[in-house]
PDB file of N, CA and C in Angstrom:
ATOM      1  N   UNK A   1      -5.226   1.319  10.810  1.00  0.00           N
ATOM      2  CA  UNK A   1      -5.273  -0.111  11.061  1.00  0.00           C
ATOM      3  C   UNK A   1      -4.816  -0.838   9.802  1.00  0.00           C
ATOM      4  N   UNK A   2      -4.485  -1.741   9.976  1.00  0.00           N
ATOM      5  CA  UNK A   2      -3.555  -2.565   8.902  1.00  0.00           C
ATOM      6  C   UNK A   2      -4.159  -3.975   9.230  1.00  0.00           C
ATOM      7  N   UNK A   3      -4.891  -4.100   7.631  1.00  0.00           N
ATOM      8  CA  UNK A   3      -5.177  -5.745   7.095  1.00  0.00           C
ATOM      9  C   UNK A   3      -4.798  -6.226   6.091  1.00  0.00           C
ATOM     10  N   UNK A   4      -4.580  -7.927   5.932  1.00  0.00           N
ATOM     11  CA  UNK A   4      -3.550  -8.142   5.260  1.00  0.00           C
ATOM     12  C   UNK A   4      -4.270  -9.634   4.470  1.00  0.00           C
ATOM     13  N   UNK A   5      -3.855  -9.712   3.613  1.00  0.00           N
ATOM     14  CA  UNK A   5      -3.797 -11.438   2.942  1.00  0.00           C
ATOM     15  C   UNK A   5      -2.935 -12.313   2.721  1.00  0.00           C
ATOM     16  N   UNK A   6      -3.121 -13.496   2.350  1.00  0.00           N
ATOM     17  CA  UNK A   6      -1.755 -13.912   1.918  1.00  0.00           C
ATOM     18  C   UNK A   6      -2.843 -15.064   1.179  1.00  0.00           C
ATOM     19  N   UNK A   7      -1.632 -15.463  -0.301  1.00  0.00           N
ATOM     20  CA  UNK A   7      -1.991 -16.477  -1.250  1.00  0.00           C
ATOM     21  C   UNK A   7      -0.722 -16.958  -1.012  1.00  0.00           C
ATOM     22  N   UNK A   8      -1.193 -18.483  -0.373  1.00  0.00           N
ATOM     23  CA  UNK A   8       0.412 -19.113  -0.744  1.00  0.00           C
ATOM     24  C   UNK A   8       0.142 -20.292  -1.683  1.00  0.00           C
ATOM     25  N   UNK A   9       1.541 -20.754  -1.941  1.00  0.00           N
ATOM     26  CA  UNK A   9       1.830 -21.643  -2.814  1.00  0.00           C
ATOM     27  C   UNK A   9       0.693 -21.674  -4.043  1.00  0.00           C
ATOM     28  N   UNK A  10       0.982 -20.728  -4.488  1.00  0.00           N
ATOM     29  CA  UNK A  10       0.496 -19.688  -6.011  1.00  0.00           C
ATOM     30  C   UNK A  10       1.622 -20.717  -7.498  1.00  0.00           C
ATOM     31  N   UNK A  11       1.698 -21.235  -7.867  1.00  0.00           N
ATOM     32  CA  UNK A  11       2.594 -21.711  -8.977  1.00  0.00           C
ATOM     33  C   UNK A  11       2.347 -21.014  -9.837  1.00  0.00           C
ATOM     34  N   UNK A  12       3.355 -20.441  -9.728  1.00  0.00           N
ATOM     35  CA  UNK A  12       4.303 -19.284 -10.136  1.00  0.00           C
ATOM     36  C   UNK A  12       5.300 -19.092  -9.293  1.00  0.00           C
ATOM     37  N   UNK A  13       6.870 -18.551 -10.013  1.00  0.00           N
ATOM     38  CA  UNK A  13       7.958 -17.679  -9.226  1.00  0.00           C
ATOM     39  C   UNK A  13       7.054 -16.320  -8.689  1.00  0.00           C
ATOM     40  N   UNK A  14       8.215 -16.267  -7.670  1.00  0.00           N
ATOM     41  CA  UNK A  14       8.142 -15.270  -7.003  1.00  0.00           C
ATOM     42  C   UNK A  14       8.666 -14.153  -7.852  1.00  0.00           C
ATOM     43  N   UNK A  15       9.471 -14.034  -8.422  1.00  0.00           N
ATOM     44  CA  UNK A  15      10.375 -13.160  -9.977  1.00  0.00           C
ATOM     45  C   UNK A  15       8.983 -12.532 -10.720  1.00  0.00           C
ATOM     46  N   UNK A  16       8.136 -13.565 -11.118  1.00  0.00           N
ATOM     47  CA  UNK A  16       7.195 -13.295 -12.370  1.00  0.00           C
ATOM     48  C   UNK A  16       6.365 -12.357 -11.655  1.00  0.00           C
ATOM     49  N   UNK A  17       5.679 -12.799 -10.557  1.00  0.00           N
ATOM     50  CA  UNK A  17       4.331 -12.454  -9.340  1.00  0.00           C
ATOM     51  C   UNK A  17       5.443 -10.788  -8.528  1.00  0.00           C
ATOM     52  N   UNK A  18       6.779 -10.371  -8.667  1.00  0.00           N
ATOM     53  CA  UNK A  18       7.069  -9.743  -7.674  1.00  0.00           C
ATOM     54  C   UNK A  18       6.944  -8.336  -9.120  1.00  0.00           C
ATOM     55  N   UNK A  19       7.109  -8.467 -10.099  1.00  0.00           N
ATOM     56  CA  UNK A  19       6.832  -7.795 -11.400  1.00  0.00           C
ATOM     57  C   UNK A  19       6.120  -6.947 -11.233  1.00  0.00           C
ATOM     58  N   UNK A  20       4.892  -7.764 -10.945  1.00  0.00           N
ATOM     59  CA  UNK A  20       3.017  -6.852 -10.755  1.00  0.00           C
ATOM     60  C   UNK A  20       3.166  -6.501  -9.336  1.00  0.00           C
ATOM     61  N   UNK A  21       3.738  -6.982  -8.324  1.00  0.00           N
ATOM     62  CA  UNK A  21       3.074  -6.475  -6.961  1.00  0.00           C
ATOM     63  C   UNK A  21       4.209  -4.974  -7.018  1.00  0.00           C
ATOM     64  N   UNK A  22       5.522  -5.085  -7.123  1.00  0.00           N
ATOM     65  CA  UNK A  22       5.668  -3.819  -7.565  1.00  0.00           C
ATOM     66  C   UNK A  22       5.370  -2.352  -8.230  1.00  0.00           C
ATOM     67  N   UNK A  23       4.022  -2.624  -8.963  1.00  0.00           N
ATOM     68  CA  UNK A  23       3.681  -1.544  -9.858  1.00  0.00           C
ATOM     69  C   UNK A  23       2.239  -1.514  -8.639  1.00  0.00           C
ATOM     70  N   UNK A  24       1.867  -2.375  -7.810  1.00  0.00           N
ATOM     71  CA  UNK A  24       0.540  -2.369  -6.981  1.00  0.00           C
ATOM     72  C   UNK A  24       1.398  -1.128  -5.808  1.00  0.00           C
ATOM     73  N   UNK A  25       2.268  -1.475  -5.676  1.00  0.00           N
ATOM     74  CA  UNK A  25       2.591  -1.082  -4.125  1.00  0.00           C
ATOM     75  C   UNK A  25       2.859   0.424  -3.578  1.00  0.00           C
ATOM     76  N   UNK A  26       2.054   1.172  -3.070  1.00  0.00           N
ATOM     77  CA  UNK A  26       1.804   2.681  -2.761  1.00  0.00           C
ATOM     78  C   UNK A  26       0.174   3.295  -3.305  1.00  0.00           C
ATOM     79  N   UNK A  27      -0.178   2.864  -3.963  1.00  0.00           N
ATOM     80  CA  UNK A  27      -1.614   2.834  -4.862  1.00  0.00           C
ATOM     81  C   UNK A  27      -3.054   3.031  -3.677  1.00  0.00           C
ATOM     82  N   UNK A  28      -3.666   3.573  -4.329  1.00  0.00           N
ATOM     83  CA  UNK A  28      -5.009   2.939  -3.616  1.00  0.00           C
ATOM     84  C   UNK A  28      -5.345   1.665  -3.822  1.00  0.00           C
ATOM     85  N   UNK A  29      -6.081   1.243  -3.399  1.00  0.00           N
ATOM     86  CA  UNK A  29      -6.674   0.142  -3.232  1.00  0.00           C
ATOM     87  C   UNK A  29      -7.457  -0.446  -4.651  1.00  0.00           C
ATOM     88  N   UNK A  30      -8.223   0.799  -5.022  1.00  0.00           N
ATOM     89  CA  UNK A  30      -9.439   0.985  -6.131  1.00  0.00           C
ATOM     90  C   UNK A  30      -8.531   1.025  -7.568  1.00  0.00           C
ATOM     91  N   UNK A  31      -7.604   2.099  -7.136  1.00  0.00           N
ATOM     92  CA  UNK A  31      -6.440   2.469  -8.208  1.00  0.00           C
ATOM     93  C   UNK A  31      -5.995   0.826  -8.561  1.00  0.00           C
ATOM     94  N   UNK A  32      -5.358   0.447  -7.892  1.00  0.00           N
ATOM     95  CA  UNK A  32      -4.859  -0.708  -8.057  1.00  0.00           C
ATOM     96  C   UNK A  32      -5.293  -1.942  -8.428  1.00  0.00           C
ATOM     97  N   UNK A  33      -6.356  -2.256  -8.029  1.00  0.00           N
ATOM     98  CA  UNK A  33      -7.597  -3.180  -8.722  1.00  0.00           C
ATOM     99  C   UNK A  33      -7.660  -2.756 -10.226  1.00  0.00           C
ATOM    100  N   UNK A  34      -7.661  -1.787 -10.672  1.00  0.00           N
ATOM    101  CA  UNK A  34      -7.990  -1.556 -12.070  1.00  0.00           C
ATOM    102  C   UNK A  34      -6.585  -1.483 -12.699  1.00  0.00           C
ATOM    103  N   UNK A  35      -5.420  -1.394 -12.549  1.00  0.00           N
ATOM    104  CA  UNK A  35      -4.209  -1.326 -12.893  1.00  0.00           C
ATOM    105  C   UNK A  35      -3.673  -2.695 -13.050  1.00  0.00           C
ATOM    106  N   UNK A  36      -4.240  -3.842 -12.030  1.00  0.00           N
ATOM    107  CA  UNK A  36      -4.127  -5.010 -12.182  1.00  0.00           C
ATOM    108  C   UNK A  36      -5.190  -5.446 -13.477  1.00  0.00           C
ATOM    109  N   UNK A  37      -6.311  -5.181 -13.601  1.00  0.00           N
ATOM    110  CA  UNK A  37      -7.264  -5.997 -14.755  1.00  0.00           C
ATOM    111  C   UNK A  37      -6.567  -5.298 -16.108  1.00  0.00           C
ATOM    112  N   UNK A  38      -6.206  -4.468 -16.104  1.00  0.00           N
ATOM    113  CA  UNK A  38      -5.340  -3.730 -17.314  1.00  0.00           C
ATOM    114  C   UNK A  38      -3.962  -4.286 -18.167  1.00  0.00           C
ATOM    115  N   UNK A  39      -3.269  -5.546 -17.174  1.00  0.00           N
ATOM    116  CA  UNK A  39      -2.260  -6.186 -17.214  1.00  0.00           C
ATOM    117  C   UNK A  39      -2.602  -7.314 -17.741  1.00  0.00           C
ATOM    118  N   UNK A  40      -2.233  -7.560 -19.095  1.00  0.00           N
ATOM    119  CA  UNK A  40      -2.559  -8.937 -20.013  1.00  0.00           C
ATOM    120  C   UNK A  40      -1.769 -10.031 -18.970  1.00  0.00           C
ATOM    121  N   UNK A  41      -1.205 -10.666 -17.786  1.00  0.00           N
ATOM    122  CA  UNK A  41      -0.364 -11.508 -17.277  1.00  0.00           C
ATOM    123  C   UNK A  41      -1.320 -12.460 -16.480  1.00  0.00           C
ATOM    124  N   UNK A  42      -0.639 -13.881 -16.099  1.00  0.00           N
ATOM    125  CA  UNK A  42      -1.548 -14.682 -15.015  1.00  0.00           C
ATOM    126  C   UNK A  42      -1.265 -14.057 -14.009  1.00  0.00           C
ATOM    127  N   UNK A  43       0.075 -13.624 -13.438  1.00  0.00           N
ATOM    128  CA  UNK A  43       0.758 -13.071 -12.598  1.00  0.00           C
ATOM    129  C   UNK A  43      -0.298 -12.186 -11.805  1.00  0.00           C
ATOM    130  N   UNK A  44      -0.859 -11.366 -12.686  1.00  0.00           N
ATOM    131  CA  UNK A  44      -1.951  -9.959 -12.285  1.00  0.00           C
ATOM    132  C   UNK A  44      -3.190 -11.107 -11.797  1.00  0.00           C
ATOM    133  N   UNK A  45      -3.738 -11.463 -12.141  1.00  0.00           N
ATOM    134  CA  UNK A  45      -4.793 -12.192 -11.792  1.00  0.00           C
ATOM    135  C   UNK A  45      -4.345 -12.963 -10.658  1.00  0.00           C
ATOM    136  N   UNK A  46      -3.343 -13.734 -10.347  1.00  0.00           N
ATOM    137  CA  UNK A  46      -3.534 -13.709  -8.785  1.00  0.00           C
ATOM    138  C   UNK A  46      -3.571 -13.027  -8.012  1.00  0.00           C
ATOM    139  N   UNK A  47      -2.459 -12.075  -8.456  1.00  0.00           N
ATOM    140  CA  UNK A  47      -2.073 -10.445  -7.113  1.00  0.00           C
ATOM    141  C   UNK A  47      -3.943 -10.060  -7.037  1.00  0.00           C
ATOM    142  N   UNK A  48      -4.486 -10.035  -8.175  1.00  0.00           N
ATOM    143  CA  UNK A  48      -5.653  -9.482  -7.919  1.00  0.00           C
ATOM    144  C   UNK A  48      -7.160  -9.968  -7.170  1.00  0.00           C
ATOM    145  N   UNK A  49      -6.647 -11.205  -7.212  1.00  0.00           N
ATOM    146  CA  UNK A  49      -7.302 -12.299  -6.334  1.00  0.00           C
ATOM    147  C   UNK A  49      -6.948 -11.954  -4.458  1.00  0.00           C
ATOM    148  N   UNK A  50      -5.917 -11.778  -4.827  1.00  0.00           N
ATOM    149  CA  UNK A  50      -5.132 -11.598  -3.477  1.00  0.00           C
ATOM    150  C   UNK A  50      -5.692  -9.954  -2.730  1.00  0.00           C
ATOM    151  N   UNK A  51      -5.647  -9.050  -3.746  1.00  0.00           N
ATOM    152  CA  UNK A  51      -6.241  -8.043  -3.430  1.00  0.00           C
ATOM    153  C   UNK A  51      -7.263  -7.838  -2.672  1.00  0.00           C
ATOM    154  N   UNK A  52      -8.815  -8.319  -3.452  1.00  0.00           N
ATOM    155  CA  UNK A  52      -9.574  -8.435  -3.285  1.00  0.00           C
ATOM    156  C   UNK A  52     -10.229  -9.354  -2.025  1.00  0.00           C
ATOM    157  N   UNK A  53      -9.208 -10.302  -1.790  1.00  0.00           N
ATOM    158  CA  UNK A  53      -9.477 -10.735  -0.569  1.00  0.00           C
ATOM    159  C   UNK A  53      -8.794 -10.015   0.793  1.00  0.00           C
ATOM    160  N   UNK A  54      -8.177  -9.423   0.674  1.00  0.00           N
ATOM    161  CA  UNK A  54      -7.516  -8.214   1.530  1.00  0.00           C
ATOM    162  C   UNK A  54      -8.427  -6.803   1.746  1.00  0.00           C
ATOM    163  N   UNK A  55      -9.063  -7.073   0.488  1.00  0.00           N
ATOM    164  CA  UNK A  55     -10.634  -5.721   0.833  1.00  0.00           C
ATOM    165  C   UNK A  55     -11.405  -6.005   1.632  1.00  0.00           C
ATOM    166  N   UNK A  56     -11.932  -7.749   1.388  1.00  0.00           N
ATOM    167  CA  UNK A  56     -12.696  -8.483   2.122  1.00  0.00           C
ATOM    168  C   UNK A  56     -12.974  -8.163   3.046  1.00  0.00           C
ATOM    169  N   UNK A  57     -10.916  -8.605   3.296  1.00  0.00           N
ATOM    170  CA  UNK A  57     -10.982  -8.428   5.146  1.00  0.00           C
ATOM    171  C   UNK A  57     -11.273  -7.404   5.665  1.00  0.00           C
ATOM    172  N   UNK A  58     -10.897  -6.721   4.787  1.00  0.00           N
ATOM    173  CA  UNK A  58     -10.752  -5.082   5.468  1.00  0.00           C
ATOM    174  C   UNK A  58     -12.372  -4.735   6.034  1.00  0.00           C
ATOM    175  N   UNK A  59     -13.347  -4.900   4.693  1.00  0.00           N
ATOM    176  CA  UNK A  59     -14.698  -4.093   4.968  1.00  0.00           C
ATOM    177  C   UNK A  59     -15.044  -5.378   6.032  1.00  0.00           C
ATOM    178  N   UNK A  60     -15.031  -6.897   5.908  1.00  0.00           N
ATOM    179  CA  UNK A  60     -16.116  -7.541   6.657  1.00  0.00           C
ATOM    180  C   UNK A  60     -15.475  -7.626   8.434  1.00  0.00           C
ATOM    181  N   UNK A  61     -14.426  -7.429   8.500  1.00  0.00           N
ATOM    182  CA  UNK A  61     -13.534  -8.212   9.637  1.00  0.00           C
ATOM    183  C   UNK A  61     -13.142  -6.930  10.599  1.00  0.00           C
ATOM    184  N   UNK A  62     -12.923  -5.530   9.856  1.00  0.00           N
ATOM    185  CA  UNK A  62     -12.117  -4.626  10.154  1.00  0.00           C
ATOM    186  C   UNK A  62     -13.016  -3.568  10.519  1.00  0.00           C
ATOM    187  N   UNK A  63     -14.439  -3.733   9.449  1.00  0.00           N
ATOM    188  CA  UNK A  63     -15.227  -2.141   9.743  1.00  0.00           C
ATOM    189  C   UNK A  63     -14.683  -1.521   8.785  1.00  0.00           C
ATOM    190  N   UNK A  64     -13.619  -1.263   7.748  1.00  0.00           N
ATOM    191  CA  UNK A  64     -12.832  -0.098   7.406  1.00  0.00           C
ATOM    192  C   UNK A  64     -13.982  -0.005   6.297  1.00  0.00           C
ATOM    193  N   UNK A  65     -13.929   1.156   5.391  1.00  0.00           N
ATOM    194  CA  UNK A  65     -14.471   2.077   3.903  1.00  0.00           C
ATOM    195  C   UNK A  65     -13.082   1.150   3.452  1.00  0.00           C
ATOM    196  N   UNK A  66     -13.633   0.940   1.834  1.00  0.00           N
ATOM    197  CA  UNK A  66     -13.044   0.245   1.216  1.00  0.00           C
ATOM    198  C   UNK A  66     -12.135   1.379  -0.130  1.00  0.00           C
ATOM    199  N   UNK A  67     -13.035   2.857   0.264  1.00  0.00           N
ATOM    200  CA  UNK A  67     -12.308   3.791  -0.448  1.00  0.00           C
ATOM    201  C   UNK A  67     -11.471   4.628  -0.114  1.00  0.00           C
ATOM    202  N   UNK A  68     -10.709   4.200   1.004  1.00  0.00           N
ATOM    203  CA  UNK A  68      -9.920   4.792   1.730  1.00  0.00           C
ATOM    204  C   UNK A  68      -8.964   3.919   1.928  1.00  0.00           C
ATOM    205  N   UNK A  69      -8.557   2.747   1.309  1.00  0.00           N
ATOM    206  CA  UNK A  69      -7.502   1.717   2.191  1.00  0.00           C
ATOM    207  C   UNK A  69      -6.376   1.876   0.926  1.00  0.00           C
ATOM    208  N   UNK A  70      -5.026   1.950   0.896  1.00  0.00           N
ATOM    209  CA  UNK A  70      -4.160   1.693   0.388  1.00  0.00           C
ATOM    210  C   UNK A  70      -3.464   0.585   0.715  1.00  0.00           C
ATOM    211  N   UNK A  71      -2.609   0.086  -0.712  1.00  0.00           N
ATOM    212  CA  UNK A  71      -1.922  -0.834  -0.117  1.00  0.00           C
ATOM    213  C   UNK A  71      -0.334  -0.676   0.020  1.00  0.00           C
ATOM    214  N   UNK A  72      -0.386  -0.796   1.285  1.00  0.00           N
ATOM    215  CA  UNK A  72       1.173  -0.424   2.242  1.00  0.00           C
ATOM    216  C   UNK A  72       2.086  -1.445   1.778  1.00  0.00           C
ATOM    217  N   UNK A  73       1.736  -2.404   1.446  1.00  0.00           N
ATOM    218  CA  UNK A  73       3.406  -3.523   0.962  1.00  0.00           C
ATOM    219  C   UNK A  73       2.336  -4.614   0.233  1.00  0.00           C
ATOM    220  N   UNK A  74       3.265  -4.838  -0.778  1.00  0.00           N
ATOM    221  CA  UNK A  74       2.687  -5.988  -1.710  1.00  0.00           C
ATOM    222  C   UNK A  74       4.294  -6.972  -1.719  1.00  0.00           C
ATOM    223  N   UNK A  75       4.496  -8.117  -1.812  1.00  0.00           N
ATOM    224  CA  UNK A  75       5.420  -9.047  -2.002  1.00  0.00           C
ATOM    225  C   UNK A  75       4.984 -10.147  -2.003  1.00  0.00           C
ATOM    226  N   UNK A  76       5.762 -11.113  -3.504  1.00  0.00           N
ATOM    227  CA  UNK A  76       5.982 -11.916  -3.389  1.00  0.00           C
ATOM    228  C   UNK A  76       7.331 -12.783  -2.817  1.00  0.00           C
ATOM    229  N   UNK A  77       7.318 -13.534  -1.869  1.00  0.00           N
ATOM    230  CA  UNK A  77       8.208 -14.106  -1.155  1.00  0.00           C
ATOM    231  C   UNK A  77       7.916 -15.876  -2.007  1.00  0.00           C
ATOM    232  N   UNK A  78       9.472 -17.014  -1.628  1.00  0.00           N
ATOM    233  CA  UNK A  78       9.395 -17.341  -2.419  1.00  0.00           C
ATOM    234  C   UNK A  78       8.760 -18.538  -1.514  1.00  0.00           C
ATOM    235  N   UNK A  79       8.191 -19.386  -1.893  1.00  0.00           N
ATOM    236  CA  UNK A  79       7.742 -20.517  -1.346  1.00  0.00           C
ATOM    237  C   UNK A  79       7.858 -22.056  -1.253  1.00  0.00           C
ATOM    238  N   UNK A  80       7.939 -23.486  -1.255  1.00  0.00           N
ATOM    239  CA  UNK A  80       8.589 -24.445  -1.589  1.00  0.00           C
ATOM    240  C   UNK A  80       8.636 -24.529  -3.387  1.00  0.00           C
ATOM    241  N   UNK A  81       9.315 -25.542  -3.396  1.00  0.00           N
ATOM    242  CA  UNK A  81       9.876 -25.773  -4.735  1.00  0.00           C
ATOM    243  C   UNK A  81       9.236 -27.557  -5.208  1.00  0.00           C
ATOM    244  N   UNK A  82       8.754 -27.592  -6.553  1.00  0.00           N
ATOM    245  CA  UNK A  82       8.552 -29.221  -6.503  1.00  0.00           C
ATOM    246  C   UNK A  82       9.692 -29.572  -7.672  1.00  0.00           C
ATOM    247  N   UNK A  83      10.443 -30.628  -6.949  1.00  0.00           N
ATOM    248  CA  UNK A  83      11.237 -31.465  -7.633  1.00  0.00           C
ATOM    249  C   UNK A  83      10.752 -32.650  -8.446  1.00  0.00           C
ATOM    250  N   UNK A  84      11.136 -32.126  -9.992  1.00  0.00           N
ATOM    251  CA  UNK A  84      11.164 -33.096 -10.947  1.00  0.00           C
ATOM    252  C   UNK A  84      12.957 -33.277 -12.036  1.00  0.00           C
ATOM    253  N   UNK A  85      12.366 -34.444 -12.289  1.00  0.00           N
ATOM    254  CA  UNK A  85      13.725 -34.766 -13.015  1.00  0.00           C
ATOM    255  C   UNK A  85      13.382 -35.214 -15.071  1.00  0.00           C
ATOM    256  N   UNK A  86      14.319 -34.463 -15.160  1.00  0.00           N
ATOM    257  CA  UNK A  86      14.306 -34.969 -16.942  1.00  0.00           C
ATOM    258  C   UNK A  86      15.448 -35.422 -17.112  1.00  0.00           C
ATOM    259  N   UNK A  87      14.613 -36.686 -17.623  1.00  0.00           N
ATOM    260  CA  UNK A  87      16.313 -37.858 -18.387  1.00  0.00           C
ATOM    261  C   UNK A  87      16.926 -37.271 -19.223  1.00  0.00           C
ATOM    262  N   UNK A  88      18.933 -36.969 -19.146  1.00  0.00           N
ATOM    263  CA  UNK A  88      19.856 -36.743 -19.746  1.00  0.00           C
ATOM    264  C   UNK A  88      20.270 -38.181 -20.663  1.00  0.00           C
ATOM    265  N   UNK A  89      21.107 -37.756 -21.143  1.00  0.00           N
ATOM    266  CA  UNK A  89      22.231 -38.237 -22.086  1.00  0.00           C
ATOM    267  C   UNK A  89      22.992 -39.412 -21.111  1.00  0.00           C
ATOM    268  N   UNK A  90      23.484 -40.507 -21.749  1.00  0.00           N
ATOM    269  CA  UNK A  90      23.755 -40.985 -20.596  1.00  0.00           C
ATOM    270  C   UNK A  90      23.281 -42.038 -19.719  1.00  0.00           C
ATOM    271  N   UNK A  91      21.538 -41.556 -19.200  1.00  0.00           N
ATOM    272  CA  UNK A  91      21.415 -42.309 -18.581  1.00  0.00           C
ATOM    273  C   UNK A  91      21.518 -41.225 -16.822  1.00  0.00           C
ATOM    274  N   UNK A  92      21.995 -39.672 -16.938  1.00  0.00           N
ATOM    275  CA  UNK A  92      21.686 -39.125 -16.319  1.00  0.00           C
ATOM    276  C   UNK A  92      20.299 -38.566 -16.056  1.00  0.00           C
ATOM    277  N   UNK A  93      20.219 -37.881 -14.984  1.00  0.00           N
ATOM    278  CA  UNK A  93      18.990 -36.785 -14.671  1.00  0.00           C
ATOM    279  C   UNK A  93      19.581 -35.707 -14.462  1.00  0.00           C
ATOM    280  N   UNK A  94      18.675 -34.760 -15.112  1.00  0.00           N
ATOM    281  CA  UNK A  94      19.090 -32.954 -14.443  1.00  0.00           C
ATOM    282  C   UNK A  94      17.919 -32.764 -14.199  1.00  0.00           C
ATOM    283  N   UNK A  95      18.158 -31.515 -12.395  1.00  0.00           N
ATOM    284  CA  UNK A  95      16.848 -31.403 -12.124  1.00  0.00           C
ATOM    285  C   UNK A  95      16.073 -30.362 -12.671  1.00  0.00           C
ATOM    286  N   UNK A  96      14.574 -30.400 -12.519  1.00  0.00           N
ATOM    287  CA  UNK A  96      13.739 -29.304 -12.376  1.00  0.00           C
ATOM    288  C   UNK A  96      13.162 -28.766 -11.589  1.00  0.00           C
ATOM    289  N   UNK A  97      13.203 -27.569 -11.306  1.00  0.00           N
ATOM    290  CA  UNK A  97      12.451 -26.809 -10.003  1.00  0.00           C
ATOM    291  C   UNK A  97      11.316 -26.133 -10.317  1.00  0.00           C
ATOM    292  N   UNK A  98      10.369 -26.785 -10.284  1.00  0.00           N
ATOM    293  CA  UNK A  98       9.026 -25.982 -10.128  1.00  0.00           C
ATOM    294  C   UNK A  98       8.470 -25.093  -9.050  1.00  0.00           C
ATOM    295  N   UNK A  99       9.231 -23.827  -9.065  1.00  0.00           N
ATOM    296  CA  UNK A  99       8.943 -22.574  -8.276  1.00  0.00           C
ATOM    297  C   UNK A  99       7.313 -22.387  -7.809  1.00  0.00           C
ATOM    298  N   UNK A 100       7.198 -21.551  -6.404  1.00  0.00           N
ATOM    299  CA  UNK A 100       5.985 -21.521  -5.806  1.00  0.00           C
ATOM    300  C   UNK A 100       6.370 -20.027  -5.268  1.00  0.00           C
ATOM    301  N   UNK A 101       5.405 -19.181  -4.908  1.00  0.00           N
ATOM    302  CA  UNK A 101       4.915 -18.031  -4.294  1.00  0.00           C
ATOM    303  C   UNK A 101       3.934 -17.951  -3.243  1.00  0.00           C
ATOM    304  N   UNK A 102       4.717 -17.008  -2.522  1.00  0.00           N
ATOM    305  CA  UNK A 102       3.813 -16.419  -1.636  1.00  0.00           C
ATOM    306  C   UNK A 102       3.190 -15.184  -1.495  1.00  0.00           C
ATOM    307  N   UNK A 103       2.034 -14.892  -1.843  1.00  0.00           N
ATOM    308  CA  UNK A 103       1.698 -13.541  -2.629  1.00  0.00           C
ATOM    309  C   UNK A 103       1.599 -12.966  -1.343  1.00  0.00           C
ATOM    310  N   UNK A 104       1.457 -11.786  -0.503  1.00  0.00           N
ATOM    311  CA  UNK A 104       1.309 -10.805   0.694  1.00  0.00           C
ATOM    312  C   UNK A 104       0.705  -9.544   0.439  1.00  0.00           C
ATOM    313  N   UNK A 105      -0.391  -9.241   0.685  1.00  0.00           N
ATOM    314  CA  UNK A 105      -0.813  -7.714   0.262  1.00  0.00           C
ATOM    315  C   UNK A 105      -1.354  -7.160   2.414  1.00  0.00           C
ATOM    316  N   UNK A 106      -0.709  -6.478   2.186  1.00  0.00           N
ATOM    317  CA  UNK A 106      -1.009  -5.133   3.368  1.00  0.00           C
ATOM    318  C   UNK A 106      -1.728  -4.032   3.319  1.00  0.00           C
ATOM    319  N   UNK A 107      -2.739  -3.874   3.386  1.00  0.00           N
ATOM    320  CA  UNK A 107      -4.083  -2.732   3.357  1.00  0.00           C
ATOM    321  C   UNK A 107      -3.448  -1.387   4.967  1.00  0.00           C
ATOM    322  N   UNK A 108      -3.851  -0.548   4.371  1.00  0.00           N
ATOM    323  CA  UNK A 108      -3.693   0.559   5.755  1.00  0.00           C
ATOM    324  C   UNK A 108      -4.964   1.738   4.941  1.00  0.00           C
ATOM    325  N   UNK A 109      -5.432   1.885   6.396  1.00  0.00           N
ATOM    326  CA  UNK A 109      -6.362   3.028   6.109  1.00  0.00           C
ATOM    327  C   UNK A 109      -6.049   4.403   6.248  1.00  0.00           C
ATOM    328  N   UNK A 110      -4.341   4.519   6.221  1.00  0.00           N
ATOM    329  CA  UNK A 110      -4.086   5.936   7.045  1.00  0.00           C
ATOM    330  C   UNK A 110      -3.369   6.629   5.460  1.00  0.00           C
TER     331      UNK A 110
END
């Protein structure tokens, strides 16, 4: 059985956040929780937020053992963007994109 989370609109890129869910993804569950607190990044501390609420689901929602669940896909996907502008030269603007994430963790008990 397969349970899942999602953290959206996380500020942060999806680039920075897809870093850590890469080194999460094939792991146990347990493995991976501790591989994340091991990672000096903010990046890790959400994925690991995200984790942990994906255990949640798993033990309160699902029934599953929480020492048996791996996680089958971790991704960050990218999410809206907030537009700001900094005054140029001129009398222009160039923009800024303040990137957002969508964190995704997939639990499987098999």
């Amino acid at each position: 059985m397969e349970v899942q989370a999602i953290y959206k609109h996380a500020r942060m890129s999806p680039r920075k956040v897809g870093e850590v869910t890469r080194q999460i993804q094939g792991k146990s569950a347990t493995e991976a929780l501790e591989l994340l607190r091991a990672i000096p990044r903010k990046s890790a501390r959400l994925v690991e937020k995200t984790l942990k609420s994906a255990i949640a689901n798993a033990t309160n929602n699902a029934k599953l053992n929480a020492s048996v669940l791996r996680v089958r896909l971790a991704v960050a996907n990218e999410g809206a963007r907030m537009k700001r502008w900094q005054p140029k030269a001129r009398g222009s603007a160039g923009p800024i994109l303040k990137r957002m994430s969508h964190i995704r963790i997939v639990l499987t008990d098999e």
